[in-house]
Protein backbone atom coordinates (compact mmCIF):
# COMPACT_ATOMS: atom_id res chain seq x y z
CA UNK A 1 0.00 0.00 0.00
CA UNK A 2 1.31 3.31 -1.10
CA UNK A 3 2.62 5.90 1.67
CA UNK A 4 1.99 9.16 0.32
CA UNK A 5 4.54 12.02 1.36
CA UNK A 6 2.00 14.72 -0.54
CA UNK A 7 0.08 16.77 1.18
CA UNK A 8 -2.65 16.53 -1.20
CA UNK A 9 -4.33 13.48 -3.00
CA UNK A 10 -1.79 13.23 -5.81
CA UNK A 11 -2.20 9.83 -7.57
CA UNK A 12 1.38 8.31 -6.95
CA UNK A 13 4.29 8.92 -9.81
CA UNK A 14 5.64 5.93 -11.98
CA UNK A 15 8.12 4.84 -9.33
CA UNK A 16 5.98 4.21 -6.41
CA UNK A 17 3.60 3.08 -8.82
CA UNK A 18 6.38 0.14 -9.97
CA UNK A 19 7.13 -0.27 -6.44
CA UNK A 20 3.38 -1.03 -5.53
CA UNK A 21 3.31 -3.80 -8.28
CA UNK A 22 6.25 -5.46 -6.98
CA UNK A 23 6.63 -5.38 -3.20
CA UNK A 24 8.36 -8.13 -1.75
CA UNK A 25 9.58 -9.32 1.25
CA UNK A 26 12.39 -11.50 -0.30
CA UNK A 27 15.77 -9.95 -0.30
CA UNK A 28 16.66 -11.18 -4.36
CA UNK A 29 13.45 -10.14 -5.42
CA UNK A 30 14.12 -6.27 -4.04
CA UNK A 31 17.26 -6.62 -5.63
CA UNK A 32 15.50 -6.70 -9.43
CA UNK A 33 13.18 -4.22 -8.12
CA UNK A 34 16.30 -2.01 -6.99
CA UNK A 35 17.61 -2.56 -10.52
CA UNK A 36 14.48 -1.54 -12.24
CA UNK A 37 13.98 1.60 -10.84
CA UNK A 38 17.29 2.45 -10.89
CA UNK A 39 16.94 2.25 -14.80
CA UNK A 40 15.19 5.63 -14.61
CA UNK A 41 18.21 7.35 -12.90
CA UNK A 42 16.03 8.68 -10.36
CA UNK A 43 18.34 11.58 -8.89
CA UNK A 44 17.14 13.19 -5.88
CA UNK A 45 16.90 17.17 -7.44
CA UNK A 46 15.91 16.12 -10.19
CA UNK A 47 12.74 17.01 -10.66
CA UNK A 48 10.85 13.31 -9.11
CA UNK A 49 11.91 13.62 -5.61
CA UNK A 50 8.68 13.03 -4.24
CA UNK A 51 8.20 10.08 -6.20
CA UNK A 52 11.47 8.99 -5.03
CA UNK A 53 10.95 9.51 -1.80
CA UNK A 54 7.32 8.14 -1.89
CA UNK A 55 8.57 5.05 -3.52
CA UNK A 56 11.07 4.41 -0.65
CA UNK A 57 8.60 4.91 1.82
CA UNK A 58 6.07 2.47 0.69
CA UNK A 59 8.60 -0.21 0.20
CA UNK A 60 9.56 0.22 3.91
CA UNK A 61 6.44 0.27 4.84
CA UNK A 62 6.04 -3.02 3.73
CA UNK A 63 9.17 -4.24 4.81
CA UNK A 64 12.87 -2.58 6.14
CA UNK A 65 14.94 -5.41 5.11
CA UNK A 66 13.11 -4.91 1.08
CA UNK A 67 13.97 -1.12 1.63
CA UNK A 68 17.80 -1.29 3.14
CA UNK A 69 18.29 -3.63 -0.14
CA UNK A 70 16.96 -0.95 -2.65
CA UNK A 71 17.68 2.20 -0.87
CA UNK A 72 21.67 2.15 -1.49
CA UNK A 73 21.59 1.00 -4.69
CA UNK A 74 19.34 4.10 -5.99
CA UNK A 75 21.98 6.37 -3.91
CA UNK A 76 24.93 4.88 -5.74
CA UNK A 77 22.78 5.52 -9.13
CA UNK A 78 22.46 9.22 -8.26
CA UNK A 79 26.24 9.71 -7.25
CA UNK A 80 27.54 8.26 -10.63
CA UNK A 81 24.93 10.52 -12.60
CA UNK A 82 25.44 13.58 -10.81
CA UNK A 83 29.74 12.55 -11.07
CA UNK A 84 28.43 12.21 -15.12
CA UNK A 85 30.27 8.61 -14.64
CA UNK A 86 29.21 5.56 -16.43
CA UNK A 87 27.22 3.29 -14.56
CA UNK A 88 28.04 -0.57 -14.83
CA UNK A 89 25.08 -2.88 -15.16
CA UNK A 90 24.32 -5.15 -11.83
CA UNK A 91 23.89 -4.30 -8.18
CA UNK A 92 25.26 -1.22 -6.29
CA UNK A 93 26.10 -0.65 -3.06
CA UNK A 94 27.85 2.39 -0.89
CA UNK A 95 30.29 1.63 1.55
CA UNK A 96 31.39 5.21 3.09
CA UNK A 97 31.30 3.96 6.83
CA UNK A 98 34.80 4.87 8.65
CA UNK A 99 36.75 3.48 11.40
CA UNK A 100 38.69 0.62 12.72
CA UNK A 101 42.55 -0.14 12.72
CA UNK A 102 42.85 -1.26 9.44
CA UNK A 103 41.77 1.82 7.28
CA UNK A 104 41.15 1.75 3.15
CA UNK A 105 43.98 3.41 1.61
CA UNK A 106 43.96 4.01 -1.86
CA UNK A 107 47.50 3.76 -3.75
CA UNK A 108 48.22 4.73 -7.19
CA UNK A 109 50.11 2.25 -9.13
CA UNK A 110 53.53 2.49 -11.57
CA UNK A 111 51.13 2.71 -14.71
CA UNK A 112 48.79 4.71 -13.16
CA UNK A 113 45.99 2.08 -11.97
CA UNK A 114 44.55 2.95 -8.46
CA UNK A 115 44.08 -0.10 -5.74
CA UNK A 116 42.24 -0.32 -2.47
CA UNK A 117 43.85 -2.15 0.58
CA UNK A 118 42.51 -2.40 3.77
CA UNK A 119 39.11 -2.47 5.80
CA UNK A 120 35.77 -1.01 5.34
CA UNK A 121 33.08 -1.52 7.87
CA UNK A 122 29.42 -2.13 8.15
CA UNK A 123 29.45 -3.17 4.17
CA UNK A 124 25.54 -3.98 3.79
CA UNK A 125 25.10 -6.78 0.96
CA UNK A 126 28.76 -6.80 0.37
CA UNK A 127 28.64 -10.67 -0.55
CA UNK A 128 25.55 -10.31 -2.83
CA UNK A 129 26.16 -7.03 -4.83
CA UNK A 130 28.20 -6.56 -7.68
CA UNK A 131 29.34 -3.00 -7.11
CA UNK A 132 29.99 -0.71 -4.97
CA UNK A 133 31.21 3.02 -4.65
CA UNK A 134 33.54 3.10 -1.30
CA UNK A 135 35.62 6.03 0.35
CA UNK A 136 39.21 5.29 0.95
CA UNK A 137 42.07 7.66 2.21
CA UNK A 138 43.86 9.13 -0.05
CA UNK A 139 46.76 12.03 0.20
CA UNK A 140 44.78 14.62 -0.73
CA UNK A 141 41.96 13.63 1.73
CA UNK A 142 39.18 10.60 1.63
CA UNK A 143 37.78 10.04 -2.09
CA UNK A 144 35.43 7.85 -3.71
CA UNK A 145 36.07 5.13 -5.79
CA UNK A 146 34.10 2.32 -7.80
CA UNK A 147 35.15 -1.10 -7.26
CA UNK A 148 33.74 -4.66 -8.52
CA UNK A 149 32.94 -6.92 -5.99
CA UNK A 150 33.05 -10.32 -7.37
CA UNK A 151 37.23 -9.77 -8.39
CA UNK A 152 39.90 -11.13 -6.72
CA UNK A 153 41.29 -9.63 -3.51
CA UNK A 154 37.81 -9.43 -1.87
CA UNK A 155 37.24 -11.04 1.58
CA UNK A 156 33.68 -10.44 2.90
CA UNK A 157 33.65 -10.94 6.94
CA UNK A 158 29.92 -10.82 8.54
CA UNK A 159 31.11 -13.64 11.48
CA UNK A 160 30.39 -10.58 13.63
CA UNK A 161 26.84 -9.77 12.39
CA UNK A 162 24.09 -10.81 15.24
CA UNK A 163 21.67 -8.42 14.61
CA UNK A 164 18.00 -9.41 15.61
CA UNK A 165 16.65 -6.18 12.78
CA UNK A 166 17.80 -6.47 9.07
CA UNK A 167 19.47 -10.24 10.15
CA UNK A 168 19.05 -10.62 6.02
CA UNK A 169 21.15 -7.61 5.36
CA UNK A 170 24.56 -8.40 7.10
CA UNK A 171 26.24 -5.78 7.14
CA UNK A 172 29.77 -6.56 8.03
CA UNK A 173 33.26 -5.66 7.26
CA UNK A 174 35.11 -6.06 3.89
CA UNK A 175 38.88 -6.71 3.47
CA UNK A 176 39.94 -5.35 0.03
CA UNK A 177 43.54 -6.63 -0.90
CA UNK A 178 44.89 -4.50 -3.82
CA UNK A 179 41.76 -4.78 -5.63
CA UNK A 180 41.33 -2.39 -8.78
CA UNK A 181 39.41 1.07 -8.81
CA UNK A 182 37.94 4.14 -10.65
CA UNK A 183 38.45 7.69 -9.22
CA UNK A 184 34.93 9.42 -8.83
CA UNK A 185 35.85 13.15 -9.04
CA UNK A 186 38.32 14.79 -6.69
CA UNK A 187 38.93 14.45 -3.10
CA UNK A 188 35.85 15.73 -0.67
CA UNK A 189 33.60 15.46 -3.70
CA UNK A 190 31.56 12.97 -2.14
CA UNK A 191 30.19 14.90 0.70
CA UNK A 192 30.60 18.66 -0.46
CA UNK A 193 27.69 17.71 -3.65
CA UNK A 194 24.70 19.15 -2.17
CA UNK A 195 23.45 15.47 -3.47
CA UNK A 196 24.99 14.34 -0.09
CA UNK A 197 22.52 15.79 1.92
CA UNK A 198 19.38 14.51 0.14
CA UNK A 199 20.31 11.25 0.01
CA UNK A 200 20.38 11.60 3.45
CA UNK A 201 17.05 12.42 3.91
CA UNK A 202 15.94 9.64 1.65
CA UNK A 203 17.11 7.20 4.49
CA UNK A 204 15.03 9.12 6.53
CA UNK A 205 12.48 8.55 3.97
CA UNK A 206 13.00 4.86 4.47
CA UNK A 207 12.80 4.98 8.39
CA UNK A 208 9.65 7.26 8.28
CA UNK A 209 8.41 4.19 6.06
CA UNK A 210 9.02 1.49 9.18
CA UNK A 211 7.40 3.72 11.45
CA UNK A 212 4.13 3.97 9.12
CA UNK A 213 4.28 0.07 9.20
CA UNK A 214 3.96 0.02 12.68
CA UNK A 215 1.66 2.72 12.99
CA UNK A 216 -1.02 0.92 10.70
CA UNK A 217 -0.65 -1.80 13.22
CA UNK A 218 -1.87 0.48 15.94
CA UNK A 219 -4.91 1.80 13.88
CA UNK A 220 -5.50 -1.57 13.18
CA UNK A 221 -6.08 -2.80 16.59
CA UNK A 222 -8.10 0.67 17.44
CA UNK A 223 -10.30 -0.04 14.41
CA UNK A 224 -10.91 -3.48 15.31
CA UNK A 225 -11.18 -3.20 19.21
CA UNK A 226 -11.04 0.65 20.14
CA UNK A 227 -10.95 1.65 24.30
CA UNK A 228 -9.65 5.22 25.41
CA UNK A 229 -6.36 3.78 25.93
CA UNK A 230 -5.73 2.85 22.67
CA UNK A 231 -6.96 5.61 21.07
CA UNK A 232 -4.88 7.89 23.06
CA UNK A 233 -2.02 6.33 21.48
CA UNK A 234 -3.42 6.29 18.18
CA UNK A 235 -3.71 10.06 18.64
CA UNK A 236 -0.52 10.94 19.74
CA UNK A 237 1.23 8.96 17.00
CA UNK A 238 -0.80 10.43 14.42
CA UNK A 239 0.22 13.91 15.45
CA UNK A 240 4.28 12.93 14.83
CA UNK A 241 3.73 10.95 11.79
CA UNK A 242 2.04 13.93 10.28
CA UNK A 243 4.69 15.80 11.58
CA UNK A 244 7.20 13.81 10.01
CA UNK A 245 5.18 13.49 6.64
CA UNK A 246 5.39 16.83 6.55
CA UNK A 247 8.78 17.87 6.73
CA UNK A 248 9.62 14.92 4.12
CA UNK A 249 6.84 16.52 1.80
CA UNK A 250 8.48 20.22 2.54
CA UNK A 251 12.14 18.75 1.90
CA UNK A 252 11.39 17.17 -1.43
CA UNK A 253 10.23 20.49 -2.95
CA UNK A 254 13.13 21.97 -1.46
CA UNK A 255 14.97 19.62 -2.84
CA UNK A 256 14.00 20.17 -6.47
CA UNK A 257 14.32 23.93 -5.86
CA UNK A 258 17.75 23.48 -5.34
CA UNK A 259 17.45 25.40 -1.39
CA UNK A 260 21.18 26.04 -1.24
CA UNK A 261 20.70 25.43 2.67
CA UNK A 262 20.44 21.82 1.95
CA UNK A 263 22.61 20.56 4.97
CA UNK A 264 20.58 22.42 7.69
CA UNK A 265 17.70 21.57 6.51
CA UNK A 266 18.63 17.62 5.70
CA UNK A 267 19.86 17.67 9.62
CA UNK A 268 16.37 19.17 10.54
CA UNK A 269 14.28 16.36 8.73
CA UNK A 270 16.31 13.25 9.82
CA UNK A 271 15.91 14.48 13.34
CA UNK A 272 12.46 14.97 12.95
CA UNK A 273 11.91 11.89 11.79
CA UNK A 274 14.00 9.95 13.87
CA UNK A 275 12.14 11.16 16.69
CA UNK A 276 8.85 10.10 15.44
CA UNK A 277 10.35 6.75 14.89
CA UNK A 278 11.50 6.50 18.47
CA UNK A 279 8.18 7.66 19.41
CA UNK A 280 5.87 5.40 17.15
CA UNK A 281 7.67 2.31 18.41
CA UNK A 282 7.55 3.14 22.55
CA UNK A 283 3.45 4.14 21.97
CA UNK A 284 2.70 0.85 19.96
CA UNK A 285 4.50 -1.37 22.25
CA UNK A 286 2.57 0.80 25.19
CA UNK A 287 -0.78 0.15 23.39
CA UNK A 288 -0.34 -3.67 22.12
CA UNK A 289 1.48 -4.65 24.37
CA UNK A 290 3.31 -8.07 24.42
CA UNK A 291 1.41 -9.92 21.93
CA UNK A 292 2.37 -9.11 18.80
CA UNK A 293 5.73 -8.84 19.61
CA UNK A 294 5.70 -12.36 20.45
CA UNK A 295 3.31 -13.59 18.46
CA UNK A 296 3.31 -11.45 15.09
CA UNK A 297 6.00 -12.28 13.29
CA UNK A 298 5.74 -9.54 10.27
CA UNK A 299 5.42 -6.94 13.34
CA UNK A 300 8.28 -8.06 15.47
CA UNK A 301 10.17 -8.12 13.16
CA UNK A 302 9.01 -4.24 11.62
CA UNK A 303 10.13 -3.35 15.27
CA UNK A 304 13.62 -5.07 15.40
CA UNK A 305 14.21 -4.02 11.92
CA UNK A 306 13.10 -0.09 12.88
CA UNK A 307 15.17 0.24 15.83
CA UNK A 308 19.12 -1.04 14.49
CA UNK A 309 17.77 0.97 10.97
CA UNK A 310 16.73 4.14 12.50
CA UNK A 311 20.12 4.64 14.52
CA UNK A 312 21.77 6.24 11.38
CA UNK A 313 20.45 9.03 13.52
CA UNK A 314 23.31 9.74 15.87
CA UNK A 315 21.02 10.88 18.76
CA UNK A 316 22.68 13.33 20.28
CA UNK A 317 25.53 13.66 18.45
CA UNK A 318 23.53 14.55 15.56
CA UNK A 319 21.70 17.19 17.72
CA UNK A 320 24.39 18.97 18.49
CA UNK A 321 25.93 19.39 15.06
CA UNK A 322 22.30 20.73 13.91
CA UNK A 323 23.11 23.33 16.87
CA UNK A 324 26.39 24.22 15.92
CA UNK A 325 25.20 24.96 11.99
CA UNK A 326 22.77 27.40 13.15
CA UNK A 327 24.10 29.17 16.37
CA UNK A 328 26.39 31.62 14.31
CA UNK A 329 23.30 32.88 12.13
CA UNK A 330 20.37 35.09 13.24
CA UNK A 331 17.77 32.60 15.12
CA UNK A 332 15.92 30.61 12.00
CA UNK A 333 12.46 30.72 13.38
């Protein structure tokens, strides 16, 4: 069922309208699906961000583990059209998580070839796709680079993956042992495009999705057996999913204005939506109670898959650096 970002009653645009004729719960089927709608180079800006964004949405909605399949491989199709790259056919993913002791380098050979050594982390699909666009270190700062992932010198590690959410997207680390790579543009690229910050908010797009899933279980129950309890709940998670629909509907036209204050306002959404997120799951577990956690196996698993998905959001952390982009300019509201 289609989740409609519009604040009107828009009839849904030709990707969510794919997406409803193919939702699926299975992880190679959303694969295809990711590969079919990435054949219309949807690029956030470009004109079909709501539809995007809608699409997204209504595949999470349906099911997180569908979404976290398609959602990367649309991002790695806007990055190589906005970079005016070619884009290989197959599966994409994007592997810009940093950290650990083992960091990717990237080394530029005697005749000029580049190879990646080292580790990347949290590498969703890694053993599955057949592409992916990864940071490494470089000299002149971290860059991004397009690798294949089923050539030599690839070691895929998810022994470390015990997730109870997304347990069918591992998302563990990958050991890259001078494997071959393109250059995509110049160092910092990646996250100076103002593309970074609205594919940002079409994860967000994708979490506000899970919460709708959960929320329909709510009304569901209220519909079927209502008492002032339950209602109350239904109420008050209403009010933050409208809240969150609407900041998703007002970033998407933002979006494809080309608002040159798309960082702030990409920080404002995902924390809006984050929140409601937090605040959908506490209210239905509060108004169902244990049941359907134990017992419901599509909505136990919505929940599990919900809370690992939505903590992209760094909480706090995140907070803070929405603080620090707006406390040296005159108060914004």
């Amino acid at each position: 069922m289609r989740v409609a970002l519009s604040m009107t009653s828009a009839d849904p645009g030709p990707l969510t309208t794919l997406v409803n004729d193919s939702l699926s719960d299975d992880i190679s089927d959303a694969l295809t699906l990711a590969q079919q709608l990435g054949e219309a180079r949807p690029v956030p800006g470009d004109g079909r961000t709501l539809d995007l964004w809608e699409a997204l949405s209504t595949i999470a909605a349906h099911d997180l583990g569908a979404v976290r399949a398609i959602e990367p491989h649309l991002d790695a199709v806007a990055i190589l059209t906005q970079a005016g790259q070619p884009i290989e056919g197959g599966t994409w993913g994007v592997f810009a998580a940093e950290g650990g002791s083992d960091p990717l380098i990237a080394t530029l050979t005697a005749d000029g070839d580049v190879t990646l050594a080292g580790t990347k982390p949290w590498c969703s699909l890694a053993d599955r796709l057949d592409h992916a666009l990864v940071t490494a270190n470089t000299a002149a700062g971290p860059r991004l680079f397009a690798v294949s992932l089923r050539g030599p010198g690839i070691d895929v590690d998810y022994g470390a993956w015990v997730a109870r959410g997304l347990r069918e997207i591992p998302s563990g680390p990958v050991h890259f042992r001078a494997v071959p790579a393109r250059a995509i543009k110049d160092a910092g690229w990646y996250v100076e495009r103002p593309g970074f910050a609205w594919g940002g908010v079409g994860v967000a797009a994708c979490w506000f999705g899970g919460a709708i899933g959960i929320a329909r279980s709510v009304h569901a129950a209220a519909a079927a057996k209502p008492n002032p309890h339950l209602l109350a709940h239904l109420g008050a998670i209403d009010e933050v999913v409208q809240s969150a629909r609407a900041v998703l509907w007002e970033a998407a036209a933002a979006t494809d204005r080309g608002d040159p204050r798309a960082r702030v306002l990409a920080k404002r959404v995902r924390a809006t939506v984050a929140r409601a997120c937090d605040d959908v799951i506490h209210r239905a577990g509060r108004a169902l109670g244990p049941a359907p956690l134990a017992l419901n196996a599509a909505h136990a698993k919505r929940v599990a898959d919900l809370q690992l998905y939505v903590r992209q959001h760094h909480a706090e952390r995140d907070l803070e650096s929405l603080g620090r982009s707006i406390a040296d300019e005159p108060a914004p509201w």
